[in-house]
C-alpha atoms as a PDB file:
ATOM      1  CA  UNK A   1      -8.794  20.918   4.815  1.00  0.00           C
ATOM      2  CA  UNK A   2      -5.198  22.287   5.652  1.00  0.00           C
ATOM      3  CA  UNK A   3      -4.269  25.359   6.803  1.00  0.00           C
ATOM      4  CA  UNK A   4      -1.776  27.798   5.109  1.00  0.00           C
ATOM      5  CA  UNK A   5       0.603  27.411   8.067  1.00  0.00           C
ATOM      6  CA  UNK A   6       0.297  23.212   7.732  1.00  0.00           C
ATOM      7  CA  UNK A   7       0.638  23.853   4.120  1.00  0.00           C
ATOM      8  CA  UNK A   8       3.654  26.143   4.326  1.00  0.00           C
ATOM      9  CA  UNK A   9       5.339  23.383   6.511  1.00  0.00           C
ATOM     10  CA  UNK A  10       4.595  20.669   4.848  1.00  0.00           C
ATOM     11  CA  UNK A  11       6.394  22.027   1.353  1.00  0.00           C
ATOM     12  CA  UNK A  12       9.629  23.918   3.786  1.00  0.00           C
ATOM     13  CA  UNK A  13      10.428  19.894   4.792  1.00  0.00           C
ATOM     14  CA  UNK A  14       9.082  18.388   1.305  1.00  0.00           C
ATOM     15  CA  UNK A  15       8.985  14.787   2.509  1.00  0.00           C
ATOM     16  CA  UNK A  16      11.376  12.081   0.058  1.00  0.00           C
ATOM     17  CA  UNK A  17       8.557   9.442  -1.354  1.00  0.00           C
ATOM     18  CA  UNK A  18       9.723   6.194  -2.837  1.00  0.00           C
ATOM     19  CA  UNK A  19       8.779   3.883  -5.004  1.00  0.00           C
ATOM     20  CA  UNK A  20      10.115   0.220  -5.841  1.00  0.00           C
ATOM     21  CA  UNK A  21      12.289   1.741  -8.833  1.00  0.00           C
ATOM     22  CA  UNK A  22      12.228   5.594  -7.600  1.00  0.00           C
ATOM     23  CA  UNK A  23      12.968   7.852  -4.751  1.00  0.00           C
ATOM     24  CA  UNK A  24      11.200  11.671  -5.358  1.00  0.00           C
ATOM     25  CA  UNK A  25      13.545  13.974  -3.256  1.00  0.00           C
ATOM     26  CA  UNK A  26      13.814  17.675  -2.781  1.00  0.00           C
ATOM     27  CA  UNK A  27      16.592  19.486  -5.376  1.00  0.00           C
ATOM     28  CA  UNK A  28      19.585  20.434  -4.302  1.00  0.00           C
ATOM     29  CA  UNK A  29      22.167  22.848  -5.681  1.00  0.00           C
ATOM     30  CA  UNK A  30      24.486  20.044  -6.673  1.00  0.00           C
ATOM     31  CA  UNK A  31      22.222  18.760  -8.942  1.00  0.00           C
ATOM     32  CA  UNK A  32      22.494  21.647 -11.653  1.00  0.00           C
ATOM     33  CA  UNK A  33      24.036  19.286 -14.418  1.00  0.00           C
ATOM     34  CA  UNK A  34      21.883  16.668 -14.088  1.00  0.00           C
ATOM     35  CA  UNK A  35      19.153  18.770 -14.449  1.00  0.00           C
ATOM     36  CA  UNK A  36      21.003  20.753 -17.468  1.00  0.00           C
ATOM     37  CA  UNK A  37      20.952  17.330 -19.118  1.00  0.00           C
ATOM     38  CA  UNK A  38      17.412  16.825 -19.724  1.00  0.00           C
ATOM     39  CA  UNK A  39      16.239  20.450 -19.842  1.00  0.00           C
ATOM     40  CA  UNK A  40      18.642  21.203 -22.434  1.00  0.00           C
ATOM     41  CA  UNK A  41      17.323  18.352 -25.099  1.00  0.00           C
ATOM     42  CA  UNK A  42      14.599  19.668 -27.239  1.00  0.00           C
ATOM     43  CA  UNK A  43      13.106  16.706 -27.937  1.00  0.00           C
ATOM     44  CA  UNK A  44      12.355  16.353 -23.659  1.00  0.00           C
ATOM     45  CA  UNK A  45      10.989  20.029 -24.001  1.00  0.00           C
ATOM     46  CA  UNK A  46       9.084  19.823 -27.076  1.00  0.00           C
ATOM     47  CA  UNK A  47       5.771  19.443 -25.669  1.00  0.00           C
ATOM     48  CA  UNK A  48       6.563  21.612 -22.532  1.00  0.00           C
ATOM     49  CA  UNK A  49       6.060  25.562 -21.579  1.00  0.00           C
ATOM     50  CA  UNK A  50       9.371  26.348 -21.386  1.00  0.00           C
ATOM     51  CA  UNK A  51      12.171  26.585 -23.816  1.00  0.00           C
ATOM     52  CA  UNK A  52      15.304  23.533 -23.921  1.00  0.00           C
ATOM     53  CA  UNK A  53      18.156  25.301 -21.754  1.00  0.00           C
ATOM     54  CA  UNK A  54      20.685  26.422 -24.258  1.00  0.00           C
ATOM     55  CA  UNK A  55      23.236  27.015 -20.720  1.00  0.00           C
ATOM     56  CA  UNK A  56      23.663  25.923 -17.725  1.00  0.00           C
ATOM     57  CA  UNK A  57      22.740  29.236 -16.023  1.00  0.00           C
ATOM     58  CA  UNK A  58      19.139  28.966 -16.889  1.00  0.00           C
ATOM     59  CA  UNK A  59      19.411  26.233 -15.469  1.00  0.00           C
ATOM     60  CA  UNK A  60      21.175  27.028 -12.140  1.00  0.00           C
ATOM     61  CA  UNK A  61      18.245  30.116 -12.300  1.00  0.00           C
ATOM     62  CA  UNK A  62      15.858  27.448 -12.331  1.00  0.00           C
ATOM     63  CA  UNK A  63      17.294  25.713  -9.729  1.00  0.00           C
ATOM     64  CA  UNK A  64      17.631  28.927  -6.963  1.00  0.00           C
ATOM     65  CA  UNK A  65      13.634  29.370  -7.581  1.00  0.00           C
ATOM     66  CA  UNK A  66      13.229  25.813  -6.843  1.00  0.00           C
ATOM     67  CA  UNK A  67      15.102  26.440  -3.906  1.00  0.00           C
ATOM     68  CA  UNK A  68      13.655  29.301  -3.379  1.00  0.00           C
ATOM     69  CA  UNK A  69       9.958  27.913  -3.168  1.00  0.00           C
ATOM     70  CA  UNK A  70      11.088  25.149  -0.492  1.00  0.00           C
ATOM     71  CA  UNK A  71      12.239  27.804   2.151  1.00  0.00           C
ATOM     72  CA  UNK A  72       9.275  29.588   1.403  1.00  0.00           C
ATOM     73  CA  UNK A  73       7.176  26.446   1.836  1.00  0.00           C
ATOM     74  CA  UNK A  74       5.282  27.182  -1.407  1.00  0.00           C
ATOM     75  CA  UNK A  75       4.657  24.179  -4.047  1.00  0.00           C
ATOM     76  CA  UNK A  76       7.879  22.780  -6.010  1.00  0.00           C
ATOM     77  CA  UNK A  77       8.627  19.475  -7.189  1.00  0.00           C
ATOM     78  CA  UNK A  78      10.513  16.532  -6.477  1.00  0.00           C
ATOM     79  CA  UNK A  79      13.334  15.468  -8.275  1.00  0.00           C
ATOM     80  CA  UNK A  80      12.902  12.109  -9.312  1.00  0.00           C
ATOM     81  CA  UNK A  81      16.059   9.794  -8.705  1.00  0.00           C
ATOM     82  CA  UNK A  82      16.380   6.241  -9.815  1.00  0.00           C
ATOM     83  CA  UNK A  83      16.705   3.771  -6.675  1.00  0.00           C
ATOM     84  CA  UNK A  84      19.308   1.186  -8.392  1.00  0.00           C
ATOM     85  CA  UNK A  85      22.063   4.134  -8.847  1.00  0.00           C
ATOM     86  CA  UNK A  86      21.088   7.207  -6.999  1.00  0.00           C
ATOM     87  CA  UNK A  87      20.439   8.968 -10.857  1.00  0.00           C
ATOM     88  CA  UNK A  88      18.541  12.130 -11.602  1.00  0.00           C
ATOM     89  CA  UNK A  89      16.277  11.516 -14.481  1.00  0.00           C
ATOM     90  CA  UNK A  90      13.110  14.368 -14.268  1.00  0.00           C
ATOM     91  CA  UNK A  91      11.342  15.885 -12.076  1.00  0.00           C
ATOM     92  CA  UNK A  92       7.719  15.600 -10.739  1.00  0.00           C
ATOM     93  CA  UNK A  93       5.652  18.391  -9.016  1.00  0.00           C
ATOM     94  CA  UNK A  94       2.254  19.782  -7.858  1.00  0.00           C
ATOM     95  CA  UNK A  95       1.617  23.235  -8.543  1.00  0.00           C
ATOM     96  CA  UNK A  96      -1.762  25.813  -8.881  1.00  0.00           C
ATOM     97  CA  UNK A  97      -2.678  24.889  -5.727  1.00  0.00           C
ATOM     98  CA  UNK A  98      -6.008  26.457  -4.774  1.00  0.00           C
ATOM     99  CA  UNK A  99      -6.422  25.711  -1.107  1.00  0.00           C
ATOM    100  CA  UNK A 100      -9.961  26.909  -0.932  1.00  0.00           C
ATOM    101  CA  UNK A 101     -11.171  24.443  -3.505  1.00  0.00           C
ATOM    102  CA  UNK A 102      -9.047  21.239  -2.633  1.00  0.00           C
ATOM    103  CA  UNK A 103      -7.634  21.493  -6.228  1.00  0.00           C
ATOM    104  CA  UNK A 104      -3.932  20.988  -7.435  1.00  0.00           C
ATOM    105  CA  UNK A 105      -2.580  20.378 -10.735  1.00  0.00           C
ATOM    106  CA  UNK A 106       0.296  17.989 -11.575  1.00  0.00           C
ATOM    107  CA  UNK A 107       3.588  18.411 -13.804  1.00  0.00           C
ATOM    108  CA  UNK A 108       6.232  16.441 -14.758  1.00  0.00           C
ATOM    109  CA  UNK A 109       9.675  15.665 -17.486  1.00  0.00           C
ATOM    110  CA  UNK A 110      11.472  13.064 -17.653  1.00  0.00           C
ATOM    111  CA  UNK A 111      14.730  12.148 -19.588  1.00  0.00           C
ATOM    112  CA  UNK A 112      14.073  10.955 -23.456  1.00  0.00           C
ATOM    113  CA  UNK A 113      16.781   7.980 -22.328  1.00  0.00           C
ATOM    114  CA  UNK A 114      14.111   6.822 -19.655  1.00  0.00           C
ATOM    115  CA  UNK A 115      10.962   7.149 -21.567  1.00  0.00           C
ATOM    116  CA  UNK A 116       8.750   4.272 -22.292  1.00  0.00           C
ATOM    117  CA  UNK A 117       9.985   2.545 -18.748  1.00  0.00           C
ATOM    118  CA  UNK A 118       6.956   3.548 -16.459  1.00  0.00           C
ATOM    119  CA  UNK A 119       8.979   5.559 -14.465  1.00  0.00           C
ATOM    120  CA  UNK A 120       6.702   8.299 -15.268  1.00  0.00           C
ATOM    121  CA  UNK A 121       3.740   6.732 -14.061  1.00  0.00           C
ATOM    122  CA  UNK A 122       5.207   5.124 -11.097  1.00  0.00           C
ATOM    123  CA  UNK A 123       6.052   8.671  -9.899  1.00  0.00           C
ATOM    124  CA  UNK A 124       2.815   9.868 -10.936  1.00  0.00           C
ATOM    125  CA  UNK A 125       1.214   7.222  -8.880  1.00  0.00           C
ATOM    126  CA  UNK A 126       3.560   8.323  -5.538  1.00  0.00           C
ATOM    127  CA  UNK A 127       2.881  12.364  -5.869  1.00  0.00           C
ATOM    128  CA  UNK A 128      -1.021  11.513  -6.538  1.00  0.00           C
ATOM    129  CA  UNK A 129      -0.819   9.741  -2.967  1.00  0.00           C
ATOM    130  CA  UNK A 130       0.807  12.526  -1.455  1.00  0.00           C
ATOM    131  CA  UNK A 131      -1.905  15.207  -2.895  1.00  0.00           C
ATOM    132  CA  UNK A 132      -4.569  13.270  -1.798  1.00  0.00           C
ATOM    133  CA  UNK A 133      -3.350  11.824   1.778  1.00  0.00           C
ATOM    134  CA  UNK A 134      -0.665  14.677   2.734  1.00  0.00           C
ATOM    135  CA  UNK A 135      -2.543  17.888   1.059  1.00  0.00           C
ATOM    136  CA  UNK A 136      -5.851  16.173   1.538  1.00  0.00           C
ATOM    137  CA  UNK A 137      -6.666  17.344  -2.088  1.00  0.00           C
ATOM    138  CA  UNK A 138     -10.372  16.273  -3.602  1.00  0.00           C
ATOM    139  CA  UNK A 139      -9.247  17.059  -7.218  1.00  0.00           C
ATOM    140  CA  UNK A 140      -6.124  16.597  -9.324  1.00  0.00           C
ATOM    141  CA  UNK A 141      -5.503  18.213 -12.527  1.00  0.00           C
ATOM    142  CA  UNK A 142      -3.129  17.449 -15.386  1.00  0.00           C
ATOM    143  CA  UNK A 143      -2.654  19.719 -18.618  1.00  0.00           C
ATOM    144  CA  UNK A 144      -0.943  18.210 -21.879  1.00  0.00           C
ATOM    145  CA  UNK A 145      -0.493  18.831 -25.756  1.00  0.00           C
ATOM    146  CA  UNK A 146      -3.357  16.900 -27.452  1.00  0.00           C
ATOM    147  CA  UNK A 147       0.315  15.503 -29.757  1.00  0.00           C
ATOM    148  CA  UNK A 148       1.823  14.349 -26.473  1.00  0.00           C
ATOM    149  CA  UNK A 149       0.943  11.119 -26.725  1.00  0.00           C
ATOM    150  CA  UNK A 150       3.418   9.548 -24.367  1.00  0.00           C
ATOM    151  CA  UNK A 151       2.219  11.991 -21.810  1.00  0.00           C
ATOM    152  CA  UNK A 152      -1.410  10.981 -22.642  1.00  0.00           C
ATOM    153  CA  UNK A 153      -0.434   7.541 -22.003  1.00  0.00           C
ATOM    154  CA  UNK A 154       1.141   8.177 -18.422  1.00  0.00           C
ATOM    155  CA  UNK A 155      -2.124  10.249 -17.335  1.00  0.00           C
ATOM    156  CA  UNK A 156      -4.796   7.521 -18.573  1.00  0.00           C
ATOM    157  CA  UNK A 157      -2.931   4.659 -16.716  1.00  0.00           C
ATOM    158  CA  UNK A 158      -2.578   6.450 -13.963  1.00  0.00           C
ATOM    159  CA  UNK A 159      -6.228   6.902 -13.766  1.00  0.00           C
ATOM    160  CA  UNK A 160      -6.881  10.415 -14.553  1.00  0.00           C
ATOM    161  CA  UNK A 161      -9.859  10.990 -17.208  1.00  0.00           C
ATOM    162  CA  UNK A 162      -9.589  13.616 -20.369  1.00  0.00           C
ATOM    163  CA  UNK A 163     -12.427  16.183 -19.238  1.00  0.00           C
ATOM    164  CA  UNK A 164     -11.894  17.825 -22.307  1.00  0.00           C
ATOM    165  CA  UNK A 165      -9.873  20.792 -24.918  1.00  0.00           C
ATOM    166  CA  UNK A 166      -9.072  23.924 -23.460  1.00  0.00           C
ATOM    167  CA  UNK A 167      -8.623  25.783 -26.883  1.00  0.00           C
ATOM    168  CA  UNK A 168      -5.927  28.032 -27.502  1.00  0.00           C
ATOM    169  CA  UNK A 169      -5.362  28.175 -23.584  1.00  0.00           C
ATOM    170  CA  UNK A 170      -1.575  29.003 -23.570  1.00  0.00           C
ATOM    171  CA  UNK A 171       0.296  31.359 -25.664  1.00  0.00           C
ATOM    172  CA  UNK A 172       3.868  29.286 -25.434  1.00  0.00           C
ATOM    173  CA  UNK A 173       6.644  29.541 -27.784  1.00  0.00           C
ATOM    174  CA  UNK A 174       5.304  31.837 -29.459  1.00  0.00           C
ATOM    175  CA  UNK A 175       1.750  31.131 -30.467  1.00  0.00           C
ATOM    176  CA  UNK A 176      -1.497  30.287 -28.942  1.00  0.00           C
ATOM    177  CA  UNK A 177      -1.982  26.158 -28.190  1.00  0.00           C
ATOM    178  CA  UNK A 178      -4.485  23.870 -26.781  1.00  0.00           C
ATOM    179  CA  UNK A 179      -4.078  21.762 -24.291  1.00  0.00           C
ATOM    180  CA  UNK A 180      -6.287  18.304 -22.990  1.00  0.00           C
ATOM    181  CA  UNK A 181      -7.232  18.670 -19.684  1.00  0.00           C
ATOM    182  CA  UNK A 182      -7.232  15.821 -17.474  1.00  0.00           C
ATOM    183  CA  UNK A 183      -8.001  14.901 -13.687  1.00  0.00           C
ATOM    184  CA  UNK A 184      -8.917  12.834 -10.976  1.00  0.00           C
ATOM    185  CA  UNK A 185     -11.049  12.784  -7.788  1.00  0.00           C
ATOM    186  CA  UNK A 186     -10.196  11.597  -4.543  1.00  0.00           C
ATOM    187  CA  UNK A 187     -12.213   8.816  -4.398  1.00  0.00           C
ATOM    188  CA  UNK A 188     -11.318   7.448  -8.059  1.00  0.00           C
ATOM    189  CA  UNK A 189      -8.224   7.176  -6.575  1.00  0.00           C
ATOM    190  CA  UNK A 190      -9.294   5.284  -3.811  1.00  0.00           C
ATOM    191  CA  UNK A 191     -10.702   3.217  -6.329  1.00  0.00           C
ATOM    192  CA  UNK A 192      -7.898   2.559  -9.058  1.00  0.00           C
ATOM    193  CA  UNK A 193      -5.039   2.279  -6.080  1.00  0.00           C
END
């Protein structure tokens, strides 16, 4: 398994992974607006723990933890950039990392104007690698709102299995919700790459 230090260094110099349609990259500050433009539609945040941006410095705020985490070499995710025109269309990242127990947990958003593409589960696909190969992880996780059915659809053809409801797991926007939890193994990877 990897050590803290490995671990540390391995999120300070967050490697770029590509795809044939994507590059995942590290954030950087000039990309405030781009990010503004998908965390500021509701419809993109409906299903997520966090609130649309109504301005663009929650947004920069986001950003500096972001940037933040990556000199600290603690988890934060890639931005995900489309190859054919270098543009900024979600973001992708591994997070609740419990060293100890191999185990990681997966996020991601994506702009509503890219939905429906794959670009979701092409990313999915490259950041899954990376857990398993990179952070030699045994078990992924992935958490989504049992109305999310897009997201459901990205985490089933990716190959990660609904284990079940965690009921009432999150209080978010102002209630209590339940979310479907979903993962993979290592070696079900192995299997559906």
């Amino acid at each position: 398994m990897l050590d803290r230090k490995k671990a540390a260094a391995l999120f300070r110099r967050l490697p770029e992974l590509t795809t044939p349609r994507l590059r995942l990259r590290k954030f950087k500050r000039g990309d405030v607006r781009d990010i503004f433009a998908y965390a500021s539609d509701p419809q993109v945040t409906l299903y997520t723990p966090w609130e649309h941006h109504r301005e663009l410095e929650t947004t920069r705020n986001f950003l500096d933890t972001i940037l933040a985490a990556y000199r600290q070499g603690r988890p934060a995710p890639w931005a995900i950039v489309l190859r054919e025109n270098n543009s900024l269309i979600g973001a992708i990242g591994i997070r609740n990392w419990t060293m100890e127990h191999a185990r990681a947990e997966v996020g991601y958003v994506l702009a509503r104007q890219h939905w429906g593409k794959g670009y979701a589960s092409e990313a999915l696909q490259a950041v899954l690698a990376f857990g398993f190969s990179r952070m030699e992880l045994n078990r992924i996780e992935a958490k989504c709102v049992p109305e999310n059915k897009g997201s459901i659809r990205v985490l089933e053809k990716s190959g990660l299995r609904r284990e079940g409801l965690l009921r009432e797991v999150e209080f978010c926007k102002g209630k209590f919700g339940d979310l479907n939890l979903y993962s993979i193994l290592r070696h079900e990877f192995d299997v559906h790459d």
